[in-house]
Structure formats: structure tokens, C-alpha cells
C-alpha atoms as a PDB file:
ATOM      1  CA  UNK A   1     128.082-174.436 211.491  1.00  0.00           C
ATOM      2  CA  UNK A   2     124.137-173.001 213.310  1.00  0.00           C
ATOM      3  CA  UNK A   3     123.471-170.255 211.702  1.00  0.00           C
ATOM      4  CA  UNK A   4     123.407-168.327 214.661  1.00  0.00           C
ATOM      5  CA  UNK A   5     127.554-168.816 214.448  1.00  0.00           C
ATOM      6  CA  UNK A   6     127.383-168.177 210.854  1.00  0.00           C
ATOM      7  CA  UNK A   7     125.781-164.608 211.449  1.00  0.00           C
ATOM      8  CA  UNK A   8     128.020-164.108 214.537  1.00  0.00           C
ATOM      9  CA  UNK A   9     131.368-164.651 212.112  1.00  0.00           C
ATOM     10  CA  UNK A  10     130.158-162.638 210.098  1.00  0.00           C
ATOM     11  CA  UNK A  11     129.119-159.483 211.854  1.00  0.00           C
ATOM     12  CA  UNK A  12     132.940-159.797 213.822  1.00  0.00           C
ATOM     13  CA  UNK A  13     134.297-159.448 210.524  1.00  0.00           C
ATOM     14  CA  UNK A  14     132.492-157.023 209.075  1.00  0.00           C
ATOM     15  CA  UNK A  15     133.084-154.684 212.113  1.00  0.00           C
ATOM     16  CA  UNK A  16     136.488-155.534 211.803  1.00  0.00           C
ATOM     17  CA  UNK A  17     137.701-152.105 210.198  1.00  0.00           C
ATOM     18  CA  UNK A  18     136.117-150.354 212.812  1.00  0.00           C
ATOM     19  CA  UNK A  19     137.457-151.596 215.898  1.00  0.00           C
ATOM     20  CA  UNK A  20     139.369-149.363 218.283  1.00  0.00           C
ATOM     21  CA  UNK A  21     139.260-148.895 222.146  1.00  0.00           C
ATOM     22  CA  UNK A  22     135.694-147.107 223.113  1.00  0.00           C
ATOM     23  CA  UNK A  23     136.427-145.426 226.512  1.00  0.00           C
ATOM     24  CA  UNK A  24     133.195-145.605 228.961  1.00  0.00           C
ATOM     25  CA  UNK A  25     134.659-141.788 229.162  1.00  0.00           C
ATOM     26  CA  UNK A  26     133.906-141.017 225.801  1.00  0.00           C
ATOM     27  CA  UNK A  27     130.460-143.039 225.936  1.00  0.00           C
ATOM     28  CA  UNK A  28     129.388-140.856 228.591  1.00  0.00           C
ATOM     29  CA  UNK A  29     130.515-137.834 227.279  1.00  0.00           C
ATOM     30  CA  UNK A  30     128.563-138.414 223.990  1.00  0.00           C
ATOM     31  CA  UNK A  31     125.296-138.935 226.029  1.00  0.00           C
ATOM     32  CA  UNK A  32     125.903-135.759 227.829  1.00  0.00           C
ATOM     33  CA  UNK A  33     126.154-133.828 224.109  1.00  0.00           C
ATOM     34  CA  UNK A  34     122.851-135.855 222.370  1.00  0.00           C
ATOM     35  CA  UNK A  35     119.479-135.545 222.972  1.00  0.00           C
ATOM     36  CA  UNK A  36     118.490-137.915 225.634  1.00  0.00           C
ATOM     37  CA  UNK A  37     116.500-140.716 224.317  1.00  0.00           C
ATOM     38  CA  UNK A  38     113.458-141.717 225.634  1.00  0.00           C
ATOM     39  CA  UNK A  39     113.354-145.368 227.939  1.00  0.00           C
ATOM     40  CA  UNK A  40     113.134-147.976 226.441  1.00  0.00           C
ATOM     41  CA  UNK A  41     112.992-150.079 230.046  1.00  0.00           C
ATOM     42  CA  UNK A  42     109.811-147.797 231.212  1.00  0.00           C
ATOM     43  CA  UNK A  43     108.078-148.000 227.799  1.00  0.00           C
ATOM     44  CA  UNK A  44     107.873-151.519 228.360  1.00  0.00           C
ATOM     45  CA  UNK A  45     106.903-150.968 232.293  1.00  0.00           C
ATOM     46  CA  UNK A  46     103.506-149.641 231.278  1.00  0.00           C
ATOM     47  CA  UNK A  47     101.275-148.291 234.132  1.00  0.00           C
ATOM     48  CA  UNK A  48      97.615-148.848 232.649  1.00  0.00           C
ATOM     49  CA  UNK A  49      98.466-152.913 232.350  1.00  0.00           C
ATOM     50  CA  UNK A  50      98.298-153.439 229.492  1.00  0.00           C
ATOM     51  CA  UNK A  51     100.724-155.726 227.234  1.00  0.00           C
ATOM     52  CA  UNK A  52     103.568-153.685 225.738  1.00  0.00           C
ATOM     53  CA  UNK A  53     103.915-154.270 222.231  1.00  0.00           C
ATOM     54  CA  UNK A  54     107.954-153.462 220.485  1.00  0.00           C
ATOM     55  CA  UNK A  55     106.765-153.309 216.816  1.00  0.00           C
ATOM     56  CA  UNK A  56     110.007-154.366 215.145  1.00  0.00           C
ATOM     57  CA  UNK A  57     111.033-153.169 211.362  1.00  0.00           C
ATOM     58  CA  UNK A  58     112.369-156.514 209.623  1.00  0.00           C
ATOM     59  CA  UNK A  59     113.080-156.836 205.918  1.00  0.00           C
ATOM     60  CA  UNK A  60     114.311-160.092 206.064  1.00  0.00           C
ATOM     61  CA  UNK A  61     115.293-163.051 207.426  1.00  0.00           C
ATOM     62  CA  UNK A  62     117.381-166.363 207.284  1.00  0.00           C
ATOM     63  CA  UNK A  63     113.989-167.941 208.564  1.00  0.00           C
ATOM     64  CA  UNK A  64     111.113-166.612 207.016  1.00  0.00           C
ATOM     65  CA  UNK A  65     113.318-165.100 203.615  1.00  0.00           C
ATOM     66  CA  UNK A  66     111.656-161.500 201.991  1.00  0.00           C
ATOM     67  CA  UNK A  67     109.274-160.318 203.967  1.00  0.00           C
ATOM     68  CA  UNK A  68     108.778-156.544 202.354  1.00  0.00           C
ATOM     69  CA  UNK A  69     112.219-156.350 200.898  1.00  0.00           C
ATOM     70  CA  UNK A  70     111.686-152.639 200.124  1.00  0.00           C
ATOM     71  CA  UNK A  71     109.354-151.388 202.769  1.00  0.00           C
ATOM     72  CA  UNK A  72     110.592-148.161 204.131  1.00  0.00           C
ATOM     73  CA  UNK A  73     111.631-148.045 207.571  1.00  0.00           C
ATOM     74  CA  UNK A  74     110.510-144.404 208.353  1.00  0.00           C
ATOM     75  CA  UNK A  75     106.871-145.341 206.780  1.00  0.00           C
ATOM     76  CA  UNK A  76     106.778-148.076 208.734  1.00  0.00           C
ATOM     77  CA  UNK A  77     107.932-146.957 212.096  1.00  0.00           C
ATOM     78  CA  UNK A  78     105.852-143.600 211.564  1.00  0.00           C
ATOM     79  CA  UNK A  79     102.571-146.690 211.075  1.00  0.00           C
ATOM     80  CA  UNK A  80     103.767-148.505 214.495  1.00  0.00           C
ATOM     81  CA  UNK A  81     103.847-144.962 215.991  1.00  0.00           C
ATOM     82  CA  UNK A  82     100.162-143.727 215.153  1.00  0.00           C
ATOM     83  CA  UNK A  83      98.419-147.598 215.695  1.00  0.00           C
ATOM     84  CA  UNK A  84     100.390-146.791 219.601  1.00  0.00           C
ATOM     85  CA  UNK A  85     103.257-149.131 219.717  1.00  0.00           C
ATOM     86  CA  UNK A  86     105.040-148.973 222.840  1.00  0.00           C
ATOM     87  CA  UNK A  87     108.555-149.284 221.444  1.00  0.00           C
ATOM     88  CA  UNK A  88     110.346-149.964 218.176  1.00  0.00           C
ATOM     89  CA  UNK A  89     112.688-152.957 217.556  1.00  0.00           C
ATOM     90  CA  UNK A  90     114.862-151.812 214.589  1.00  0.00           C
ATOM     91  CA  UNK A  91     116.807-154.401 212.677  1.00  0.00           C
ATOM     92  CA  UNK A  92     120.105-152.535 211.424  1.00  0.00           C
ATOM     93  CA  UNK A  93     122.322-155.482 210.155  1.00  0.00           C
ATOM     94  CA  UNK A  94     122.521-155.621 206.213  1.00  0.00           C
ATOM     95  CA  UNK A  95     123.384-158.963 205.104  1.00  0.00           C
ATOM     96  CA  UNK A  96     121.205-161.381 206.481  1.00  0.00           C
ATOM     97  CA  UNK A  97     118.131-158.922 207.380  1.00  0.00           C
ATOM     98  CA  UNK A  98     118.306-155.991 204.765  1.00  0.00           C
ATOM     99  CA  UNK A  99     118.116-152.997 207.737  1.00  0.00           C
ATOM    100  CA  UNK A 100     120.881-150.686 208.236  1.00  0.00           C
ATOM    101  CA  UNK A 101     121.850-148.026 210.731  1.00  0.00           C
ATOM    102  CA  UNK A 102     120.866-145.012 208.248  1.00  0.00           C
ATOM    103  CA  UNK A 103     117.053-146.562 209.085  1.00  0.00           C
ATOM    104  CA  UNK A 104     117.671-145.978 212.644  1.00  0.00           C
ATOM    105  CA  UNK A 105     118.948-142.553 212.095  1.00  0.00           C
ATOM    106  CA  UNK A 106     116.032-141.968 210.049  1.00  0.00           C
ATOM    107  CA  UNK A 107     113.282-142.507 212.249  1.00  0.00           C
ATOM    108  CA  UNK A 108     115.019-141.525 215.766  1.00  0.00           C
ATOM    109  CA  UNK A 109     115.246-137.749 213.968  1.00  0.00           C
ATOM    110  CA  UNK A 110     111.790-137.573 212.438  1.00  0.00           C
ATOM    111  CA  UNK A 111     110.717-139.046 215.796  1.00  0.00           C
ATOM    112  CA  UNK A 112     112.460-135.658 217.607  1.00  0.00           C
ATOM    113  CA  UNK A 113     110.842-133.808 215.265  1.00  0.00           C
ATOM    114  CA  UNK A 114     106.935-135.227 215.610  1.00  0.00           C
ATOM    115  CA  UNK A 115     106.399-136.432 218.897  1.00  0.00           C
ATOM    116  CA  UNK A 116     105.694-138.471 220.695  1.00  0.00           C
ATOM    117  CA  UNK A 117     109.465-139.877 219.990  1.00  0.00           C
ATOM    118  CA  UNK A 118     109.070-143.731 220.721  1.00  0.00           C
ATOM    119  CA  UNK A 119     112.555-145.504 222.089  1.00  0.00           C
ATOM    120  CA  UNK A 120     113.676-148.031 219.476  1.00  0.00           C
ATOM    121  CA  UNK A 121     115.776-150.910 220.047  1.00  0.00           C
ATOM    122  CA  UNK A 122     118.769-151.072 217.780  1.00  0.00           C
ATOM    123  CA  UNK A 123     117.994-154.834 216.528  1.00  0.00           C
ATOM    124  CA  UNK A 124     121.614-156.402 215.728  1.00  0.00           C
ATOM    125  CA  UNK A 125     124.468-159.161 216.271  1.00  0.00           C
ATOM    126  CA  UNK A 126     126.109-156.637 219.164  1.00  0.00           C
ATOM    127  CA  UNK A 127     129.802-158.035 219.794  1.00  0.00           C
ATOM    128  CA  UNK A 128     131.855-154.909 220.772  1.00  0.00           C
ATOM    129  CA  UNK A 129     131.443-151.366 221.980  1.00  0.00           C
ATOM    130  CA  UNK A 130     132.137-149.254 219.195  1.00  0.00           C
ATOM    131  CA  UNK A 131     128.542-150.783 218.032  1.00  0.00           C
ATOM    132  CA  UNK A 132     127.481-149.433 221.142  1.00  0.00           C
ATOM    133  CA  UNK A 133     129.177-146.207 220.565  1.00  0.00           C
ATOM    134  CA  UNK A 134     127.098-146.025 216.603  1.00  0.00           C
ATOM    135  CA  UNK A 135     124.023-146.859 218.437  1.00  0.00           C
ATOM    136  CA  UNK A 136     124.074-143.790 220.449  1.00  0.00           C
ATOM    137  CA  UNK A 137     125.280-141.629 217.687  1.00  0.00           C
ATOM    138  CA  UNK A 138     122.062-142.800 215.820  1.00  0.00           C
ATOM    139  CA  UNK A 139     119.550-141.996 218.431  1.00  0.00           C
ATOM    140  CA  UNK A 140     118.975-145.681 219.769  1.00  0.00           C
ATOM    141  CA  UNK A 141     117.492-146.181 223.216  1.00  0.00           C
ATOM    142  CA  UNK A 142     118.484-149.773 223.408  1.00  0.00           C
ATOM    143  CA  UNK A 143     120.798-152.443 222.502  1.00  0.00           C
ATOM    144  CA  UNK A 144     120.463-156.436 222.117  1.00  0.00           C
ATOM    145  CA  UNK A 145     122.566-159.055 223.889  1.00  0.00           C
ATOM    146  CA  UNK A 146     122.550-162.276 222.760  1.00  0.00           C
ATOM    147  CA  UNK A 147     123.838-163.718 225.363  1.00  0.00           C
ATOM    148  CA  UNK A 148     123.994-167.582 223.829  1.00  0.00           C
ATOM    149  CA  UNK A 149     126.568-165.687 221.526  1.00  0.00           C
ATOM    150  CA  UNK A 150     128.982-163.874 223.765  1.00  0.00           C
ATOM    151  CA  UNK A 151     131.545-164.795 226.653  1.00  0.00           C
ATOM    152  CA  UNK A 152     130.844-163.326 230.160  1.00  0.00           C
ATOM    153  CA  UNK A 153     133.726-161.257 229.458  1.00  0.00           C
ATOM    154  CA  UNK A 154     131.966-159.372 226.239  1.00  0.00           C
ATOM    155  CA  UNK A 155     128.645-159.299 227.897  1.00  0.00           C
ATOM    156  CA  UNK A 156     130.498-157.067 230.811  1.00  0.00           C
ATOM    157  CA  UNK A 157     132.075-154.838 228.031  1.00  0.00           C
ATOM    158  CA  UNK A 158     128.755-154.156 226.098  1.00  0.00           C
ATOM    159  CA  UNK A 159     126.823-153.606 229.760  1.00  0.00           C
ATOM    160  CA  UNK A 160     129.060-150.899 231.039  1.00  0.00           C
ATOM    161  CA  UNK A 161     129.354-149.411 227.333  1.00  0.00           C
ATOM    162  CA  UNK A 162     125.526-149.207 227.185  1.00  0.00           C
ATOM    163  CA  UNK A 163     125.433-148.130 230.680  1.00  0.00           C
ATOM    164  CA  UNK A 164     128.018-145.012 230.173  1.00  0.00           C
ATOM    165  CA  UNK A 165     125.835-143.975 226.989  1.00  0.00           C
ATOM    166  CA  UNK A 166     122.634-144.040 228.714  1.00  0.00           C
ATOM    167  CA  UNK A 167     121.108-147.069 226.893  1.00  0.00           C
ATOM    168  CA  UNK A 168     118.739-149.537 228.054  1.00  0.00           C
ATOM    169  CA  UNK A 169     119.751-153.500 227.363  1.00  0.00           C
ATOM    170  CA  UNK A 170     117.537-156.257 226.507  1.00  0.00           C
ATOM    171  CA  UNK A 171     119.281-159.409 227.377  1.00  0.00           C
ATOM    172  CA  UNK A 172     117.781-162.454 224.944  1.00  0.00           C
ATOM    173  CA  UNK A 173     118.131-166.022 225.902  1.00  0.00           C
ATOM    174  CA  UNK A 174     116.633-169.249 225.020  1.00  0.00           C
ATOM    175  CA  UNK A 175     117.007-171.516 227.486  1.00  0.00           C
ATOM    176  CA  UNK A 176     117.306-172.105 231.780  1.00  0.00           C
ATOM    177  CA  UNK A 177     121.556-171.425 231.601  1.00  0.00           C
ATOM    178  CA  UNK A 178     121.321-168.171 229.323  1.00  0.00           C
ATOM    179  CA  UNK A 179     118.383-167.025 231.587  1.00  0.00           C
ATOM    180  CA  UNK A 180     121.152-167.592 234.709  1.00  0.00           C
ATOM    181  CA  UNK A 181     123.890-165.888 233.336  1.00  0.00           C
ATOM    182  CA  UNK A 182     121.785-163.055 231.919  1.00  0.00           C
ATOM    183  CA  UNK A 183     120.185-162.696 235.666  1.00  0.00           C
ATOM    184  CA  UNK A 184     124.120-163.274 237.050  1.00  0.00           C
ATOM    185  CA  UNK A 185     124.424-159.968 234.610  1.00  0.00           C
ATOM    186  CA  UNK A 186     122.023-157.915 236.839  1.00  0.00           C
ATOM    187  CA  UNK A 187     119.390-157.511 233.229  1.00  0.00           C
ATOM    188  CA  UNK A 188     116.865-155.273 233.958  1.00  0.00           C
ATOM    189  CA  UNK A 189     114.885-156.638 230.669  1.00  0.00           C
ATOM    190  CA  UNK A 190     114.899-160.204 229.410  1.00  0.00           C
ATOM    191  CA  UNK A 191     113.721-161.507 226.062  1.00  0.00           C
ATOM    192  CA  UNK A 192     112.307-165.056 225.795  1.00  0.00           C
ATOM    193  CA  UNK A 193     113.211-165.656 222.173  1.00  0.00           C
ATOM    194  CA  UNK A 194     110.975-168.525 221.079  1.00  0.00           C
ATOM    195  CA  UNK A 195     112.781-169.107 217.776  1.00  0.00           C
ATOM    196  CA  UNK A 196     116.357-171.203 218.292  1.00  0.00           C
ATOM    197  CA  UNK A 197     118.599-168.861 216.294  1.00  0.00           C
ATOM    198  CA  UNK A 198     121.052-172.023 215.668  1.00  0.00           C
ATOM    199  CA  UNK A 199     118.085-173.943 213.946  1.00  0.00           C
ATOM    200  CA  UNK A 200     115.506-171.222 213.030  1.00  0.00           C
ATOM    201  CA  UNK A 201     112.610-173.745 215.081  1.00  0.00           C
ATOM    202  CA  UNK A 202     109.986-171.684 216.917  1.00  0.00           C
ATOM    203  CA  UNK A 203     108.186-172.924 219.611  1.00  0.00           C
ATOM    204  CA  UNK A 204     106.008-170.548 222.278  1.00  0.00           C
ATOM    205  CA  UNK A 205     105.579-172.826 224.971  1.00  0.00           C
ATOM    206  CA  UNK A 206     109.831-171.950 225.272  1.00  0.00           C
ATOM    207  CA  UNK A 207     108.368-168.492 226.971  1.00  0.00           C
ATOM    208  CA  UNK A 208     105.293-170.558 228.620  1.00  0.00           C
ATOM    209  CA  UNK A 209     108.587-172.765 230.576  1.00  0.00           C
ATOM    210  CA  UNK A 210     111.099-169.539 230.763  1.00  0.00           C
ATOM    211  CA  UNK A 211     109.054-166.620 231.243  1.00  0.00           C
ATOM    212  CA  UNK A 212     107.655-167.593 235.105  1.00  0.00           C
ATOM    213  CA  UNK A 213     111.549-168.008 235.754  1.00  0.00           C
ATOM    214  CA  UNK A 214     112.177-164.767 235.141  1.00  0.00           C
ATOM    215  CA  UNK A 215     112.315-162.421 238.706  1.00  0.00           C
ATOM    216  CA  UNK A 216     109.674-160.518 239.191  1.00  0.00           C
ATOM    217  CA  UNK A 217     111.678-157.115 239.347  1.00  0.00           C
ATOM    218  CA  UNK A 218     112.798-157.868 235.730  1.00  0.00           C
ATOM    219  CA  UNK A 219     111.008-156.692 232.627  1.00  0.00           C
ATOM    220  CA  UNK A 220     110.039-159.838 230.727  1.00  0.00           C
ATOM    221  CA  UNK A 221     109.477-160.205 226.875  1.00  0.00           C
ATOM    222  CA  UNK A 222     108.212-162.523 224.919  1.00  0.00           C
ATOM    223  CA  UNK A 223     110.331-162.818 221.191  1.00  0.00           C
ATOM    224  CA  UNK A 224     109.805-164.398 218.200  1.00  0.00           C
ATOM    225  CA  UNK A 225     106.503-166.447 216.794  1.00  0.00           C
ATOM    226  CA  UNK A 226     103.981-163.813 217.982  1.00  0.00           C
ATOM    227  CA  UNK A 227     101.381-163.440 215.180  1.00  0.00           C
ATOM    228  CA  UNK A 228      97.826-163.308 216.697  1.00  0.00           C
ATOM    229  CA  UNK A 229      95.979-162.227 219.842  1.00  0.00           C
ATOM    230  CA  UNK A 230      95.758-165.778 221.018  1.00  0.00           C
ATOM    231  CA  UNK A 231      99.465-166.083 220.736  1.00  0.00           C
ATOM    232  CA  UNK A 232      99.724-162.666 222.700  1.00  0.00           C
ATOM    233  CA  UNK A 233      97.585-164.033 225.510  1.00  0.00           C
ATOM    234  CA  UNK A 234      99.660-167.304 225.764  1.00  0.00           C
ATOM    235  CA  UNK A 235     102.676-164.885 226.505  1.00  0.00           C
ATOM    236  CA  UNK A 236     101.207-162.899 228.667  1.00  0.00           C
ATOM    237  CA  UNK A 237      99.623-165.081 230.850  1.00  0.00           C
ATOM    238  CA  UNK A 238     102.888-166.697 231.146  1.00  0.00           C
ATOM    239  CA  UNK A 239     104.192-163.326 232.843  1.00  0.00           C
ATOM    240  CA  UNK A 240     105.193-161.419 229.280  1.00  0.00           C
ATOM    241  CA  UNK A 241     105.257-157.403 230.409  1.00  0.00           C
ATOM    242  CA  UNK A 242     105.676-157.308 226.546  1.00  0.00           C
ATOM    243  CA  UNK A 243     105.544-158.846 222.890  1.00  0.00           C
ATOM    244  CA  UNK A 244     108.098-158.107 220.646  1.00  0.00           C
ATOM    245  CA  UNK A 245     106.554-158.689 217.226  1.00  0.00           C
ATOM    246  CA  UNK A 246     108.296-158.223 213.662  1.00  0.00           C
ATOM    247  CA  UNK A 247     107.151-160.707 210.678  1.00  0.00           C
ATOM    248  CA  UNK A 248     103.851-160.601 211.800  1.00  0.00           C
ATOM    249  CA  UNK A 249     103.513-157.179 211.808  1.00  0.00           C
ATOM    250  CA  UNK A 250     105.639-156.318 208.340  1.00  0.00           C
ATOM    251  CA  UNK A 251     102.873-159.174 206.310  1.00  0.00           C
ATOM    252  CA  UNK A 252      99.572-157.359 207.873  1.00  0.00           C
ATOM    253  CA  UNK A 253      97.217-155.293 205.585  1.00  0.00           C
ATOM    254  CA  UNK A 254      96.558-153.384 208.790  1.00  0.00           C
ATOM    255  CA  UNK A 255      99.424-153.363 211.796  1.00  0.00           C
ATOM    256  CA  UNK A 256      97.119-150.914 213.828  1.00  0.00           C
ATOM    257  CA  UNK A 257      94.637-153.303 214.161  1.00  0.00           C
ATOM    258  CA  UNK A 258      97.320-156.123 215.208  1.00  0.00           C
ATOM    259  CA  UNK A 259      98.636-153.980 217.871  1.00  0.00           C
ATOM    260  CA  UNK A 260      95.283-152.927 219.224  1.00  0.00           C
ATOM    261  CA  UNK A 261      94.438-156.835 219.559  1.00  0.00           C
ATOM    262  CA  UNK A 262      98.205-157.466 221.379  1.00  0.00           C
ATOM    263  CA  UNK A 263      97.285-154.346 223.247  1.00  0.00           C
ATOM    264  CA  UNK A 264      94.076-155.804 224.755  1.00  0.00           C
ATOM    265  CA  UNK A 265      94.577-159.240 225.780  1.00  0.00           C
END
């Protein structure tokens, strides 16, 4: 078993207690009640051209192992805020990368209460709506689709739930056939994720052959293996609108001055 279908397994039975129907209804009438979130999609369309940086909030992980096992989100995010991240990538499963949905909570309020509120991505194995549903609830902007680890089928679900509760998708794929079906899926954002999440190999010349492929009307991201301004560059001359940047990040001394040199390349 990858591990990818190890984590997968996993997060279908842990969710397991939770699942009941999720109405788009009652999607869309919990968007109408909440705060609306800020957009994630036009964070990441940024009008002075420069590279978008996500700052992502990662514990752990099966690849790299402790990172900052006990770093607090809030601190963290509130760092990624000041240094002018464009967007937060929040990690929120437990088990295999030590974040949780109380983190998201966490920041999306403080964020409401000191502007400016940035839209954070809620980071996790998505597989049915009622994650969807708790992603709203929290104050997320965004949700992930793997789509290497769904059916067509459960990528349709998770669309129209995200869609009814006003939340952006990023669609992450890894090769030329996820990169058709996620386009087949109408994405409006696509993730190159240079790390194989079945093997835990990274390799950025995956977004130097994927990222051109991507239409140009669709915001494109470069995932995964992004640790210096050269590696930032590579991306983004490959057509990255955006870096999404987590180990990297959670090791430096000084993250402001990491996202300045993202920001500038």
C-alpha cells in the first residue's frame, strides 16, 4: 500500500462517525449566516505581478517527520500575516501531520478580529461533504482536492458542496491525466504538487513539464519542494501565479525574509 492510500483509508475511517447527507441547501444557507471569507482564488490573482506566496502551517509529515511539533498555529499564521503572505495553507488532519481544525478556527477568528483577514486553505485528505460543511463552519476560504485520490463521482460532490458554501477549490495533481480530469472539472486553481504523495519523491522540474499545460485562464500553483528564491524562480518562470510553501517556511529563523525573496523573483 503508497502511502497516499494509506492516509486516504485512514481519513474515510476516521470521518466515518460523522457521515450523513450534507444538502447543497444547507451549505448555502450556512454561507448566507457566516461571515464571508475573503478569496482565496483572487489572493492568488495578484494585480502588482508579483508571485503569490500560500504560507502553509505544517507540523509534520510522513516525508520530512517533526518539523516544529509544537509550533503554534495562531503564532505562526499571525508571522505569515505581518512578513505579507498572500494566503494561508492550513494543515488540519491529526494523525499523520499534527494540525487540527481547532487551528483553523483559531486563526480565521483572530484574523476577523485584526485585519487584514488572509483566506486560508483548509490543508486535508477531503473525501466527503460534511468536511466541506466543517470547513465553512471554521472560517476556511478553501478546500483541497486531490484528485489522484477521488472518483469523478466524489470530485463532483465536493465541487458543488464547496460551491454552495462559497469556497474556493484548489484542485492538486501530479501528472498529464490528473491535470485532464481536474481541467474536465472546470478548476479555477490548479496545484502542481512536485512531491509524489504515493512515494514521498520530489522533483520540481514535475511543475517545469505540468505547469505550461495548465490554461491560461486557470490559476496555477506550484506545491511541494519550494525552499529558496532560485526554486521560486524555476516555478514561476514555468507559469506558477503562486508558491505554496510549508517545510521550508516552518525550519526558517526568519519566514519574512523567505517570503520577501518568493515575493520578488
Amino acid at each position: 500500500m503508497d502511502k497516499l492510500t494509506e492516509i486516504i483509508a485512514h481519513k474515510r475511517r476516521e470521518i466515518a462517525p460523522l457521515l450523513r447527507p450534507v444538502f447543497v441547501e444547507e451549505l448555502a444557507a450556512l454561507h448566507r449566516e457566516l461571515p464571508k471569507p475573503p478569496s482565496f482564488l483572487q489572493a492568488l490573482r495578484r494585480t502588482d505581478g508579483r508571485l503569490a506566496v500560500i504560507a502553509e502551517i505544517k507540523r509534520r509529515s510522513p516525508s520530512a517527520g517533526a518539523i516544529r511539533e509544537n509550533a503554534s498555529a495562531l503564532d505562526q499564521a499571525q508571522r505569515y500575516q505581518a512578513a505579507g503572505a498572500s494566503a494561508l495553507s492550513i494543515l488540519t488532519d491529526e494523525k499523520y501531520f499534527g494540525g487540527s481544525l481547532a487551528d483553523l478556527q483559531e486563526i480565521t477568528t483572530r484574523f476577523a478580529q485584526c485585519p487584514p483577514a488572509l483566506p486560508c486553505l483548509r490543508k486535508d485528505f477531503m473525501v466527503h461533504p460534511i468536511q466541506v460543511q466543517q470547513a465553512r463552519a471554521a472560517g476556511a476560504s478553501a478546500i483541497l482536492i486531490i484528485v489522484r485520490a477521488l472518483s469523478d463521482e466524489e470530485i463532483t460532490a465536493l465541487q458543488h458542496a464547496a460551491t454552495a458554501a462559497g469556497l474556493d477549490v484548489l484542485y492538486e495533481i501530479h501528472d498529464d491525466a490528473e491535470l485532464k480530469r481536474a481541467v474536465q472539472h472546470k478548476a479555477k486553481i490548479i496545484g502542481v504538487n512536485n512531491r509524489d504523495l504515493a512515494l514521498f519523491h520530489t522533483d520540481l522540474t514535475l511543475s517545469e513539464r505540468l505547469l505550461p499545460r495548465i490554461p491560461r485562464h486557470i490559476v496555477a500553483v506550484s506545491e511541494s519542494g519550494i525552499a529558496t528564491a532560485a526554486d521560486a524562480a524555476r516555478a514561476r518562470a514555468a507559469g506558477a501565479h503562486a508558491v505554496l510553501v510549508g517545510e521550508a517556511l516552518m525550519r526558517a529563523a526568519d519566514p519574512a525574509a523567505l517570503i520577501a525573496d518568493f515575493r520578488h523573483v
